[in-house]
N, C-alpha and C. Protein backbone atom coordinates (compact mmCIF):
# COMPACT_ATOMS: atom_id res chain seq x y z
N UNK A 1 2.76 -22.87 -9.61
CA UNK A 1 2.90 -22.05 -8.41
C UNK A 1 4.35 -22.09 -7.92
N UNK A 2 4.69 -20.70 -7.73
CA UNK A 2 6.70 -20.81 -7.49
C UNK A 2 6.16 -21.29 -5.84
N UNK A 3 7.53 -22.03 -5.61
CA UNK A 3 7.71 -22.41 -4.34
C UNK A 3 7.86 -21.48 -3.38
N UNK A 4 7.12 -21.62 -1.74
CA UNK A 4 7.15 -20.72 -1.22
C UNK A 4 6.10 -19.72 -1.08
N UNK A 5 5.04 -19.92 -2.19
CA UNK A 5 3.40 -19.44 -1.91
C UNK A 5 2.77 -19.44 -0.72
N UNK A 6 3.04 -20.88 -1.05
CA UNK A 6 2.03 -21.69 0.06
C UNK A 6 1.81 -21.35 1.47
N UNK A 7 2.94 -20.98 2.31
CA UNK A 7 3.03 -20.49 3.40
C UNK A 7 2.54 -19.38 3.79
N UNK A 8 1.95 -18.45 2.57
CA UNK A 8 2.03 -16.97 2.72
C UNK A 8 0.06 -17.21 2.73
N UNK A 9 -0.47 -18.60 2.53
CA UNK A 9 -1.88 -18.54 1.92
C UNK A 9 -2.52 -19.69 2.65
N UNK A 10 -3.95 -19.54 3.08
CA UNK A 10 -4.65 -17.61 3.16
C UNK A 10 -4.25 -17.05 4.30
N UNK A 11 -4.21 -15.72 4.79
CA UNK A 11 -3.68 -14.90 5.71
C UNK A 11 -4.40 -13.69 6.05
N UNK A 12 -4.48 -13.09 7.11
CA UNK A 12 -3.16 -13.62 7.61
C UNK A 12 -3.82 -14.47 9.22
N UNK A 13 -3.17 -15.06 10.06
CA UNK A 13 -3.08 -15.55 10.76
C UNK A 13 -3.61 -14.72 12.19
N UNK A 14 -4.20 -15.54 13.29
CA UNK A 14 -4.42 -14.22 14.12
C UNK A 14 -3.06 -13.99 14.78
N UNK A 15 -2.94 -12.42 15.11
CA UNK A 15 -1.93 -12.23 15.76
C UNK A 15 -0.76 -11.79 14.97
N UNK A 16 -0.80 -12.24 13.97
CA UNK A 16 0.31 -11.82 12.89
C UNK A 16 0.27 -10.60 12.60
N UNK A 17 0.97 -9.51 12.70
CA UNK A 17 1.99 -8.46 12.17
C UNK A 17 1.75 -7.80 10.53
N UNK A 18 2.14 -8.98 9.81
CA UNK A 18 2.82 -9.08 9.00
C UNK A 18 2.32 -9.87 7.78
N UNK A 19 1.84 -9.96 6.61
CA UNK A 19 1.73 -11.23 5.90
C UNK A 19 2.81 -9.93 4.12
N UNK A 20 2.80 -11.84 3.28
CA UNK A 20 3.82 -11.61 2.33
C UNK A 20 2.90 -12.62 0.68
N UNK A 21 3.15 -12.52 0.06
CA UNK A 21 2.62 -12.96 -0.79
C UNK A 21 3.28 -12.60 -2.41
N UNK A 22 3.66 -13.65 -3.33
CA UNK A 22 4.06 -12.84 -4.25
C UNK A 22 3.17 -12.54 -5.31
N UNK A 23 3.11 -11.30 -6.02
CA UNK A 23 2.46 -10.91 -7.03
C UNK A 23 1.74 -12.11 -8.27
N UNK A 24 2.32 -12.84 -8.57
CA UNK A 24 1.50 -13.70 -9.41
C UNK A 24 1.06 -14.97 -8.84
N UNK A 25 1.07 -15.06 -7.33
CA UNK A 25 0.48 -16.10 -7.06
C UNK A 25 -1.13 -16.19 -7.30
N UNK A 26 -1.85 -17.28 -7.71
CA UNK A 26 -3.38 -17.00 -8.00
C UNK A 26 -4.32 -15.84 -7.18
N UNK A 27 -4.13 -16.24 -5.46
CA UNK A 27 -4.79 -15.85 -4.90
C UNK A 27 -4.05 -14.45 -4.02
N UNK A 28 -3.50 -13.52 -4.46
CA UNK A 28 -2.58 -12.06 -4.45
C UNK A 28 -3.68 -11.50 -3.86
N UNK A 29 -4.44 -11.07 -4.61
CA UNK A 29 -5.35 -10.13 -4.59
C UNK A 29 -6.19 -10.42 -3.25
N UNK A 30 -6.34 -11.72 -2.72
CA UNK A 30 -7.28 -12.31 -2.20
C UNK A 30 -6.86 -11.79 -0.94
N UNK A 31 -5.26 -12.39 -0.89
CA UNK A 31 -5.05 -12.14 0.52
C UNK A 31 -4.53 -10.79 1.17
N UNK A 32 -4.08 -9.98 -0.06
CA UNK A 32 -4.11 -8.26 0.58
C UNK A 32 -5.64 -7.80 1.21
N UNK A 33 -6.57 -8.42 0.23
CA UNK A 33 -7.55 -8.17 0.89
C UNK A 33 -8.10 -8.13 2.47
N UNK A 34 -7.72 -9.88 2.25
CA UNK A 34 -7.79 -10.40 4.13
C UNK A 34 -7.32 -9.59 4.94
N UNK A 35 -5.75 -8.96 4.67
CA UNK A 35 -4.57 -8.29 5.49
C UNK A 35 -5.38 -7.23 6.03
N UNK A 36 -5.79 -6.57 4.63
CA UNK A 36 -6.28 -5.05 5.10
C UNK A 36 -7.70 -5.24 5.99
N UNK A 37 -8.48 -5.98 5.85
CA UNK A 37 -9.70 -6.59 6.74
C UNK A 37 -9.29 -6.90 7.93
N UNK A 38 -8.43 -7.46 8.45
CA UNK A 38 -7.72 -7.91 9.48
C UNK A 38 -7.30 -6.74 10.29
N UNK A 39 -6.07 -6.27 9.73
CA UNK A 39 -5.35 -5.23 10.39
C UNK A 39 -6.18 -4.24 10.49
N UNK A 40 -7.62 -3.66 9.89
CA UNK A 40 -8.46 -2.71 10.22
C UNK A 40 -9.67 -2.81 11.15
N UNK A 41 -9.75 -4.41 11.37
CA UNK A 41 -11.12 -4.25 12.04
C UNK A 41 -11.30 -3.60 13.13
N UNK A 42 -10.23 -3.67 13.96
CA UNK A 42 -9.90 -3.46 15.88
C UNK A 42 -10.11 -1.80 15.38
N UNK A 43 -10.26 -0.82 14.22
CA UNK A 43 -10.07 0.63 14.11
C UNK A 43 -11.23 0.77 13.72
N UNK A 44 -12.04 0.66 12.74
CA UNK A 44 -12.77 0.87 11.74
C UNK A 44 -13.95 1.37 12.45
N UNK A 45 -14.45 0.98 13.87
CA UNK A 45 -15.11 1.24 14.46
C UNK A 45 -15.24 3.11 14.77
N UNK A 46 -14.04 3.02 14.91
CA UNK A 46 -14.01 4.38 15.71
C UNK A 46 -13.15 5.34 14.63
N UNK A 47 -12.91 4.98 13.51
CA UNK A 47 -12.29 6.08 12.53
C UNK A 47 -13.24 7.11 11.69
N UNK A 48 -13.07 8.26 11.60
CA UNK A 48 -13.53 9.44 10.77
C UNK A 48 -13.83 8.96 9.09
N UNK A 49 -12.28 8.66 8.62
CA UNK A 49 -11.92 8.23 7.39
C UNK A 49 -11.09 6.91 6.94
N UNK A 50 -10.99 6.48 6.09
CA UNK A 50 -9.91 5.56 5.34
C UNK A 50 -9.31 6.58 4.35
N UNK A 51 -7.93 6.88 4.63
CA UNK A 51 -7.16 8.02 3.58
C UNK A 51 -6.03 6.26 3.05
N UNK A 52 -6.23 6.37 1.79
CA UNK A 52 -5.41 5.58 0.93
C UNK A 52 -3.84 6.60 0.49
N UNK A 53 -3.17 6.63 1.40
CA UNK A 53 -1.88 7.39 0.96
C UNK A 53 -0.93 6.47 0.07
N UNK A 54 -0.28 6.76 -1.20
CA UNK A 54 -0.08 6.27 -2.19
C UNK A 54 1.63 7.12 -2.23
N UNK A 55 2.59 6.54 -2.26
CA UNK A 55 3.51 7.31 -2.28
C UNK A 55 4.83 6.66 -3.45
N UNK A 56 5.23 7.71 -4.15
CA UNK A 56 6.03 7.68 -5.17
C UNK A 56 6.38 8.79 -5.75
N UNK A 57 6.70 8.46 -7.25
CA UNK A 57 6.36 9.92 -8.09
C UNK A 57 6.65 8.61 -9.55
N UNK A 58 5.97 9.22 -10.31
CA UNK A 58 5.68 9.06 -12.04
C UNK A 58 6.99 9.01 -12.78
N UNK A 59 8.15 9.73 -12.40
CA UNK A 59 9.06 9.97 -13.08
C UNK A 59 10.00 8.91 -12.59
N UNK A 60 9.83 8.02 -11.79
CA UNK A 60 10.52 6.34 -11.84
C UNK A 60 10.19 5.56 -12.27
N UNK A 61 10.42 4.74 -12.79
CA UNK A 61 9.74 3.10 -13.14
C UNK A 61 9.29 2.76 -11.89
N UNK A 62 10.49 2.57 -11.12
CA UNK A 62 10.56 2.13 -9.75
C UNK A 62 9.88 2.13 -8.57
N UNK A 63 9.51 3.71 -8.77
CA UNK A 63 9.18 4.08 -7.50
C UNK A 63 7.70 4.97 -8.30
N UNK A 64 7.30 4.31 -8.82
CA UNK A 64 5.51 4.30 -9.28
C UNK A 64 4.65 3.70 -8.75
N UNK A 65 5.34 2.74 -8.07
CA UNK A 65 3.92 1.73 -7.95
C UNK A 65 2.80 2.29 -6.77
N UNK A 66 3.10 3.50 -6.24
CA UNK A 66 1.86 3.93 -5.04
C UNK A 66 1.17 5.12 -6.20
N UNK A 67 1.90 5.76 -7.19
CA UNK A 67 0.86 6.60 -7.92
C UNK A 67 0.12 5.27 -8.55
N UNK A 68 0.83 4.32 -9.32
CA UNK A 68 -0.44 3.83 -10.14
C UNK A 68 -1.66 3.18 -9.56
N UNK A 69 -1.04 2.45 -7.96
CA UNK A 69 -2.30 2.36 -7.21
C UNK A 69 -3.44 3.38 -7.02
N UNK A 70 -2.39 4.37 -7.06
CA UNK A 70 -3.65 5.50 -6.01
C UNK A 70 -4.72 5.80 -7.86
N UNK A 71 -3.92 6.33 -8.95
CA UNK A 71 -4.88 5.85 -9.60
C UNK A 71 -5.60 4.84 -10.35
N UNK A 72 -5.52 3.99 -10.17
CA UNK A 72 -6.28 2.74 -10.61
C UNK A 72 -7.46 3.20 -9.46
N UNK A 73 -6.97 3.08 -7.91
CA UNK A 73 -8.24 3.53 -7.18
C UNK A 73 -8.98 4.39 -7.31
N UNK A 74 -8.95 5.86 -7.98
CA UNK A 74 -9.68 7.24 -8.36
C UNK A 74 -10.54 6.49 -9.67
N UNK A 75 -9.96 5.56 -10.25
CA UNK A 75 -10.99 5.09 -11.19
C UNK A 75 -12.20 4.02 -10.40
N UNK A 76 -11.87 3.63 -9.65
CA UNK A 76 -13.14 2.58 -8.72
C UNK A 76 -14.27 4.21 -8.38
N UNK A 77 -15.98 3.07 -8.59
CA UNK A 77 -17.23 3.71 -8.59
C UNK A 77 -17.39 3.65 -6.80
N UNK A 78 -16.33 3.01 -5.93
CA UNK A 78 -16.39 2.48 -4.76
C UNK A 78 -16.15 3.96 -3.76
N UNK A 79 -17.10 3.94 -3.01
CA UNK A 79 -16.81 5.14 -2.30
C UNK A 79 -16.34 4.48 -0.63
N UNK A 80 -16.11 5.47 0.68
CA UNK A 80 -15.70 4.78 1.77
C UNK A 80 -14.18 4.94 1.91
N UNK A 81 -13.05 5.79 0.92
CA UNK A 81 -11.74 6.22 1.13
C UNK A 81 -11.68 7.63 0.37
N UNK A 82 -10.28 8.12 0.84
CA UNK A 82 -9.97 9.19 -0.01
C UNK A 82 -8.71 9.22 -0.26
N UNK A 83 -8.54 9.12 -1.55
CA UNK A 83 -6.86 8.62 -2.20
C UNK A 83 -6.21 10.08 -2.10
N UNK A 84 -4.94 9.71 -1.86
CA UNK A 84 -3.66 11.11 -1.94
C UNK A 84 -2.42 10.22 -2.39
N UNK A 85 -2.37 10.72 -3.71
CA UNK A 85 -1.24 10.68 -4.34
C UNK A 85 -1.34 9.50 -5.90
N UNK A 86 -1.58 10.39 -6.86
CA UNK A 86 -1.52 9.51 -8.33
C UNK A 86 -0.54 10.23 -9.51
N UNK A 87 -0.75 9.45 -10.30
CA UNK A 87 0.27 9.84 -11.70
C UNK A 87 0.00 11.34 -11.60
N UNK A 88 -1.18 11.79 -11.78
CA UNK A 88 -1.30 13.41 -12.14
C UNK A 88 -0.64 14.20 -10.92
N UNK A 89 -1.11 13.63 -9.42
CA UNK A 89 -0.71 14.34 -8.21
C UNK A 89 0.11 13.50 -7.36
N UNK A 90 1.50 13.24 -7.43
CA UNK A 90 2.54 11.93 -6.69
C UNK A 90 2.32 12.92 -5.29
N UNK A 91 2.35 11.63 -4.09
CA UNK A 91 2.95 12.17 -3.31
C UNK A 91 4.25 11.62 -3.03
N UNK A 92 5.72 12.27 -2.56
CA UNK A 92 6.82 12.09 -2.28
C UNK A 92 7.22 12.90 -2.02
N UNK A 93 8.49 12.92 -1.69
CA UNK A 93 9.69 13.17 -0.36
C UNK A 93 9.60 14.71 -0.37
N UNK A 94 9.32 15.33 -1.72
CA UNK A 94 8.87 17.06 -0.68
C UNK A 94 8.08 17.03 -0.74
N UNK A 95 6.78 16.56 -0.67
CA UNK A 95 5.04 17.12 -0.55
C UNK A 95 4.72 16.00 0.93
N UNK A 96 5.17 15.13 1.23
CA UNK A 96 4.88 14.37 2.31
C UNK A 96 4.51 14.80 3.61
N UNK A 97 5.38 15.21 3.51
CA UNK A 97 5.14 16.14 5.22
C UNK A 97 3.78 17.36 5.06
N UNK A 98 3.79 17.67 4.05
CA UNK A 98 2.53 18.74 3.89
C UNK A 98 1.34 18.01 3.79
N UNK A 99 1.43 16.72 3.04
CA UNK A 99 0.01 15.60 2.64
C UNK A 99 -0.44 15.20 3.96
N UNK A 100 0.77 14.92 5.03
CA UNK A 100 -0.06 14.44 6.38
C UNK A 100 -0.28 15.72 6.97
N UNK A 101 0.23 16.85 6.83
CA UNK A 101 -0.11 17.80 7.59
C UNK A 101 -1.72 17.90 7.77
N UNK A 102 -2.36 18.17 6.19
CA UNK A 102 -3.60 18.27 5.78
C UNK A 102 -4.52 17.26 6.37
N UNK A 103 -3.55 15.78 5.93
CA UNK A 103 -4.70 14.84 6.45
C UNK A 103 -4.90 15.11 8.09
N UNK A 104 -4.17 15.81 8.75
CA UNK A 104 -4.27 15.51 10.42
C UNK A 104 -5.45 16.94 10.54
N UNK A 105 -5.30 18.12 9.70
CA UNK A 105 -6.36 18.83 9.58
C UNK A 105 -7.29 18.63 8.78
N UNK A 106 -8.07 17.91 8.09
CA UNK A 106 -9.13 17.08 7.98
C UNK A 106 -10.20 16.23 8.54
N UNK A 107 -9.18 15.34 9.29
CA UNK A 107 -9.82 14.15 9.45
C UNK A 107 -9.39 14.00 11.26
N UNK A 108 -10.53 13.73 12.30
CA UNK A 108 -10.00 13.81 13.74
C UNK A 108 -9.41 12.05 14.11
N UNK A 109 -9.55 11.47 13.50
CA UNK A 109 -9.15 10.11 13.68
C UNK A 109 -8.97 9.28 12.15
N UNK A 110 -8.27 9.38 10.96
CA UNK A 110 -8.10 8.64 9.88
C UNK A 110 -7.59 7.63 10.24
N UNK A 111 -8.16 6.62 9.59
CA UNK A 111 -7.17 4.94 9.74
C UNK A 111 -6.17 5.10 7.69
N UNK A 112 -5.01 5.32 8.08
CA UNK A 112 -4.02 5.40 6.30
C UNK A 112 -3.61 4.22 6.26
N UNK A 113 -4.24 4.03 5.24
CA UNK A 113 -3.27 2.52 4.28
C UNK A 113 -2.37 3.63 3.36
N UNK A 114 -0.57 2.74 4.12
CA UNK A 114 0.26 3.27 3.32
C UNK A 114 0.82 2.33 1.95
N UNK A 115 0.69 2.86 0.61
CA UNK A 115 1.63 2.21 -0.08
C UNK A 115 2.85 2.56 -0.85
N UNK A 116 3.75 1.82 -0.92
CA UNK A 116 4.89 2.26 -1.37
C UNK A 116 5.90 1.38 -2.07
N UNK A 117 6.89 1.87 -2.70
CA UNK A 117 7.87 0.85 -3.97
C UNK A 117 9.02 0.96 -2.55
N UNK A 118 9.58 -0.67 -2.78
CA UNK A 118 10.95 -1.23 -1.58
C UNK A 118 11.57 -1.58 -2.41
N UNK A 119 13.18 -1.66 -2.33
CA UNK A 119 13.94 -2.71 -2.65
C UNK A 119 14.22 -3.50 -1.48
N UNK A 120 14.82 -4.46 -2.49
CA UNK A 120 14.95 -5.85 -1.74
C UNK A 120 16.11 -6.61 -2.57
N UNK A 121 16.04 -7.91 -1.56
CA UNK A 121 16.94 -9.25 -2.20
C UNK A 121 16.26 -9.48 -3.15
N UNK A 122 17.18 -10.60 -3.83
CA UNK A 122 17.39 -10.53 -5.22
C UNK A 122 15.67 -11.44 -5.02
N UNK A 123 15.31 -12.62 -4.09
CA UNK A 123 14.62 -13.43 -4.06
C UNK A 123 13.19 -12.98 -3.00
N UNK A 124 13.34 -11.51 -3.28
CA UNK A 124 12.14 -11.26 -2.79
C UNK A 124 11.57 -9.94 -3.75
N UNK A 125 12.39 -10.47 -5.00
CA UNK A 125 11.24 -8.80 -6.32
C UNK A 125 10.23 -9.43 -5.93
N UNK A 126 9.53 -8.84 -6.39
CA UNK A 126 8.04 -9.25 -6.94
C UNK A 126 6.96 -9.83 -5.34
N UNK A 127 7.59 -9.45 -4.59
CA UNK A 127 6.65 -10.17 -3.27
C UNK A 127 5.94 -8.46 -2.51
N UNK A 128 4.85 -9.01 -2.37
CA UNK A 128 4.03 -7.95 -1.63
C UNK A 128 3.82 -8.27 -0.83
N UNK A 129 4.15 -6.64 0.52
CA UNK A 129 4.16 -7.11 1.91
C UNK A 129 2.85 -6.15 2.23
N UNK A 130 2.20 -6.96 3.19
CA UNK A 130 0.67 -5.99 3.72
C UNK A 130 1.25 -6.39 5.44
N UNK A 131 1.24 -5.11 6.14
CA UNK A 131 1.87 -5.06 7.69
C UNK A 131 0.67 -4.01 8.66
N UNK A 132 1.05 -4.03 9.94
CA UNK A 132 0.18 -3.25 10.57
C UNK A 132 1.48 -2.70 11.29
N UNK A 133 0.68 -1.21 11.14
CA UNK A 133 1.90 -0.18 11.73
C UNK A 133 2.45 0.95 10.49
N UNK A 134 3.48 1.55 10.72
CA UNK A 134 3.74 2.56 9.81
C UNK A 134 4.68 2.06 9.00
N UNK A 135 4.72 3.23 7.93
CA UNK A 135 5.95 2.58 6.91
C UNK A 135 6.68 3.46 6.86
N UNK A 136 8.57 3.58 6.59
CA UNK A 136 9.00 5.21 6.67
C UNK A 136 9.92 5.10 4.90
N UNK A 137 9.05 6.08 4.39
CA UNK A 137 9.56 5.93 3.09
C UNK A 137 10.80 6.63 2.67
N UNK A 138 11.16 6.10 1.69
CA UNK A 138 12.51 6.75 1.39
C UNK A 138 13.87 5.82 2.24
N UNK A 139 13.25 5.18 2.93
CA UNK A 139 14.41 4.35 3.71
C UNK A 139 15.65 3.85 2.67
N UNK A 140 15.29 3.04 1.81
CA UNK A 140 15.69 2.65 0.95
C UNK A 140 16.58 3.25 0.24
N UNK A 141 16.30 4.59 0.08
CA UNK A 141 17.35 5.21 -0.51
C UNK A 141 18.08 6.42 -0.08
N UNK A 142 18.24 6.13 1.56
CA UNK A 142 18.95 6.75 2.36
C UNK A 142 18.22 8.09 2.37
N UNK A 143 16.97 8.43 2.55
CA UNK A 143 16.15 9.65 2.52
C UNK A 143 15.68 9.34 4.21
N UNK A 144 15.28 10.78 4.73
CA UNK A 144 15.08 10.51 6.03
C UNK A 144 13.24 11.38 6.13
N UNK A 145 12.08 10.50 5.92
CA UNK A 145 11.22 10.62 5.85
C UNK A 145 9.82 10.67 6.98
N UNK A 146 9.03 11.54 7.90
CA UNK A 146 8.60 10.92 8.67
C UNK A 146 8.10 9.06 8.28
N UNK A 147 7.64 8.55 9.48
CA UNK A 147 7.01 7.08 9.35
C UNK A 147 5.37 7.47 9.26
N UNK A 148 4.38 6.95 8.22
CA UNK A 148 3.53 6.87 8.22
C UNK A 148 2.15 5.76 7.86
N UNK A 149 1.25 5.90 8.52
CA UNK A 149 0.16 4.73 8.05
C UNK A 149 0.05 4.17 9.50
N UNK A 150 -1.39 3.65 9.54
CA UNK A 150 -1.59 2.61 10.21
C UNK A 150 -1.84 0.85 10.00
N UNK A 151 -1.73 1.06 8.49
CA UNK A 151 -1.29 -0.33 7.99
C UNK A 151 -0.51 -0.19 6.89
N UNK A 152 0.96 -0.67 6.17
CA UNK A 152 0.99 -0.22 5.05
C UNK A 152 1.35 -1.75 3.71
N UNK A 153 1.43 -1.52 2.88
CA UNK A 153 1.37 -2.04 1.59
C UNK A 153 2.71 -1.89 1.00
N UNK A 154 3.46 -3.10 0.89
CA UNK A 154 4.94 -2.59 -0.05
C UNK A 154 5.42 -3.41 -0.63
N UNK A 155 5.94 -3.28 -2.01
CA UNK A 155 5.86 -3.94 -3.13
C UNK A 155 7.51 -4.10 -3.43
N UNK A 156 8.41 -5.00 -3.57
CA UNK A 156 10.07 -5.16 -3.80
C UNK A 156 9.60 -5.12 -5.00
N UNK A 157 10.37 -3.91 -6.04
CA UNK A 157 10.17 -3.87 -7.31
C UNK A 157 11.37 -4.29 -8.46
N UNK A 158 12.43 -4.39 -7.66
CA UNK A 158 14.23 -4.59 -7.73
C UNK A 158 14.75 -4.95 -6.82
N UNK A 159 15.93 -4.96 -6.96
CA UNK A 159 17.24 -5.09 -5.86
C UNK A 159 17.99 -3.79 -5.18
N UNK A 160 18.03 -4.14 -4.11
CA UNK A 160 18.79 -2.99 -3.42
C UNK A 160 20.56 -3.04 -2.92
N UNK A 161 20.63 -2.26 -2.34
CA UNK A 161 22.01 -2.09 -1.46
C UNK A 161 23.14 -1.58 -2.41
N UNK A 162 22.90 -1.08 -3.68
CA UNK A 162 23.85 -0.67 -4.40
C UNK A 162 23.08 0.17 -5.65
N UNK A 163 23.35 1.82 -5.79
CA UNK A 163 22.81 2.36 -6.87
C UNK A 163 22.03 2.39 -7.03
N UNK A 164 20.62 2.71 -5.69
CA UNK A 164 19.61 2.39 -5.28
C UNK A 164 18.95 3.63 -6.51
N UNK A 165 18.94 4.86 -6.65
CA UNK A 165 18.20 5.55 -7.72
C UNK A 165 18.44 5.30 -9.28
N UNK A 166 19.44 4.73 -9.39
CA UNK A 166 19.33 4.16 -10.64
C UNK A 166 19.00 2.90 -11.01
N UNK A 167 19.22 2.06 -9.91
CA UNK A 167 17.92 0.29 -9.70
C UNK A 167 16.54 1.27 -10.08
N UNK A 168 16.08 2.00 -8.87
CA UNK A 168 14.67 2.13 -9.69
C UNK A 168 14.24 2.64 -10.98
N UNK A 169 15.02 3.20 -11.16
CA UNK A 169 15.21 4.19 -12.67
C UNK A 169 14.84 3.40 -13.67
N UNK A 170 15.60 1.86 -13.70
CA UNK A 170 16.00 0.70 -14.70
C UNK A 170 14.83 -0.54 -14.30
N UNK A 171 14.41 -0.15 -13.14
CA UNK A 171 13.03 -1.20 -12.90
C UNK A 171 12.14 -1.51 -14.06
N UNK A 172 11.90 -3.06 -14.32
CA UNK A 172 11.16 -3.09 -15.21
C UNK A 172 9.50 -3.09 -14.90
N UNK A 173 8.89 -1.68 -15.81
CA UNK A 173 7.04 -1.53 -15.73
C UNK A 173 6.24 -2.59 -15.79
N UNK A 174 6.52 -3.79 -16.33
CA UNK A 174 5.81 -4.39 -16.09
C UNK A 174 5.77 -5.44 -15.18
N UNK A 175 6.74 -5.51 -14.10
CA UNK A 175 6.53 -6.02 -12.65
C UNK A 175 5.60 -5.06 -11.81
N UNK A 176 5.94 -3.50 -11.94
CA UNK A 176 5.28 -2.40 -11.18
C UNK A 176 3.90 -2.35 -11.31
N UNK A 177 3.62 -2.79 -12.72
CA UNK A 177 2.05 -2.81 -13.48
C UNK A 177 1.36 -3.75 -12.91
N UNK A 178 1.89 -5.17 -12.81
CA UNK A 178 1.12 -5.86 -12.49
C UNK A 178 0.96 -6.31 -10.60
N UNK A 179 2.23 -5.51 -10.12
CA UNK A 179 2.16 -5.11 -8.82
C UNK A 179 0.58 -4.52 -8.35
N UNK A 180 0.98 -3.07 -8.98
CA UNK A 180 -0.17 -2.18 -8.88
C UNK A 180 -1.73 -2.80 -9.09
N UNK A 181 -1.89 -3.61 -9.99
CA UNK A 181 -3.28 -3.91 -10.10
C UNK A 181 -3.35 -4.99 -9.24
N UNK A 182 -3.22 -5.81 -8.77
CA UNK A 182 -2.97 -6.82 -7.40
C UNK A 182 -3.48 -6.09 -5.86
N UNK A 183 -2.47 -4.51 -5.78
CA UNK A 183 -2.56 -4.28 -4.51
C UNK A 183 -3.87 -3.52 -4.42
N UNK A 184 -4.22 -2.66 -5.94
CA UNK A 184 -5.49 -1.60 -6.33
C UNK A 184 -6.74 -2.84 -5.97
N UNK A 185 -6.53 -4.36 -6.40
CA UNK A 185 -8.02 -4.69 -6.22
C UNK A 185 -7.76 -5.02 -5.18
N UNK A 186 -6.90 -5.86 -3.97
CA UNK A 186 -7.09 -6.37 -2.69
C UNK A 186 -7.12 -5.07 -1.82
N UNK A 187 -6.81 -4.14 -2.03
CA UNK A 187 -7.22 -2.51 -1.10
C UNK A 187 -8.48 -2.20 -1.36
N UNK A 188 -9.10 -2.29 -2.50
CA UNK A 188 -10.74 -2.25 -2.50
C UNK A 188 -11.51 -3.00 -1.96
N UNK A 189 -10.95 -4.44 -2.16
CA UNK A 189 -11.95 -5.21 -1.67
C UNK A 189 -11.77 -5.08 -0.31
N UNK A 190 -10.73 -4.91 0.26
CA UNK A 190 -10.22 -5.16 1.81
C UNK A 190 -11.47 -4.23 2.69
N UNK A 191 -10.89 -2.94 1.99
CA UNK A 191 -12.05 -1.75 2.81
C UNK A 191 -13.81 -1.75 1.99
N UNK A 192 -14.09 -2.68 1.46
CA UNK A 192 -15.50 -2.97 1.36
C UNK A 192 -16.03 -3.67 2.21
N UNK A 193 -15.17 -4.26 2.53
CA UNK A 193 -15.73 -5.37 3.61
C UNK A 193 -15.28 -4.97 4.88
N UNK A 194 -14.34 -3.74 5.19
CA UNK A 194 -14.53 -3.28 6.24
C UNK A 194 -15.50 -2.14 6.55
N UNK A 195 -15.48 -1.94 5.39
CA UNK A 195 -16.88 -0.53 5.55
C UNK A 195 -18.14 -1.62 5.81
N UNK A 196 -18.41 -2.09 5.02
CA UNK A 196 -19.76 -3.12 4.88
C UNK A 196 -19.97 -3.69 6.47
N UNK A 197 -18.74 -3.91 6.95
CA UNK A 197 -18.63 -4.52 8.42
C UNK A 197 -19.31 -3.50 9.69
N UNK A 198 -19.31 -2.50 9.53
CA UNK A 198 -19.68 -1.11 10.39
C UNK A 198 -20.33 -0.40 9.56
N UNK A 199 -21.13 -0.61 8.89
CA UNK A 199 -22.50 0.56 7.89
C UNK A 199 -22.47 1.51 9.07
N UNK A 200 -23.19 1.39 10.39
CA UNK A 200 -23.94 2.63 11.07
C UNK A 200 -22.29 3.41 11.71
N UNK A 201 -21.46 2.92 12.08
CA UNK A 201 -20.22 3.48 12.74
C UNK A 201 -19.62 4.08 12.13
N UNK A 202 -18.87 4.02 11.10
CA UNK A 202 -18.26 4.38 9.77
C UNK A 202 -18.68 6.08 9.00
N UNK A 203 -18.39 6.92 9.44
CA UNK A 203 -19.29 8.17 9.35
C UNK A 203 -18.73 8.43 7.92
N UNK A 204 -18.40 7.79 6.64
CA UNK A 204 -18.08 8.06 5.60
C UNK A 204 -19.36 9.13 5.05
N UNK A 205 -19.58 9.89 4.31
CA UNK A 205 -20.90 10.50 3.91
C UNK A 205 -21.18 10.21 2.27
């Protein structure tokens, strides 16, 4: 176990914001789970939907890791969300603003888990952040994006602050890969057990 796990496990804490965890620690999966259980319960009551917004595009290494979530999730038999944005259909920086448009005409109250590819310090690749509140994508690479989600999901896939589209370009797939399947099962399990938590409230159909 790399040093520095430990603190992040189990989580998150009451009151906390924020939890962090890195990708190959044993229990990854476990505690995105908790996060998203946590940060949803105080909503879940009173929401329409769970929209899983997934944001990237296919044509980065880098900046994949919300399509391959969103499909790894279109493959779950698990019903109780509705994914936007995978390998076949990315959402990013021009379809964004149209994806929430839709979701706000859809749905009269959605609770969005946002996920998305960050850079970072050199000593935080590979760490996954689960937060409550919005996320504003594109930050990273000086793109000016609305902020969205009411909880979001974000994965340091590289290093930043220099040559930020060609860092992701050169990102290696198999940090993103094994990112993605980490955040795909603790987002399932998270909202099973928040659906499971409110059967009669939960107007999923």
């Amino acid at each position: 176990m790399r040093e520095g796990w430990q603190e992040f496990l189990p989580g998150p804490k009451p009151g906390n914001r924020e939890q962090r965890v890195h990708v190959d620690a044993p229990d990854a999966a476990i505690l995105v789970a908790d996060s998203i259980y946590a940060f949803g319960l105080d909503s879940i009551s009173s929401i329409d939907e769970i929209v899983l917004l997934c944001i990237g595009t296919d044509r980065s290494t880098g900046d994949s890791l919300g399509p391959l979530v969103g499909t790894r999730m279109t493959e779950r038999s698990s019903v109780g969300f509705t994914v936007l944005g995978t390998l076949d259909n990315p959402v990013h920086a021009t379809n964004l603003s149209e994806t929430m448009e839709w979701v706000r005409r859809q749905y009269a109250n959605p609770f969005v888990i946002a996920v998305d590819a960050s850079l970072g310090r050199t000593e935080s690749v590979g760490y996954i952040t689960i937060g409550k509140g919005s996320l504003r994508p594109g930050a990273g690479v000086n793109k000016s994006l609305p902020a969205v989600g009411n909880v979001f999901v974000t994965g340091v896939v590289n290093v930043g602050g220099f040559m930020e589209y060609l860092v992701l370009q050169n990102t290696r797939l198999s940090l993103v890969f094994r990112m993605a399947g980490v955040v795909a099962q603790g987002i399932a399990q998270g909202i099973s057990s928040l659906v499971s938590r409110h059967p009669a409230t939960y107007s999923h159909s």
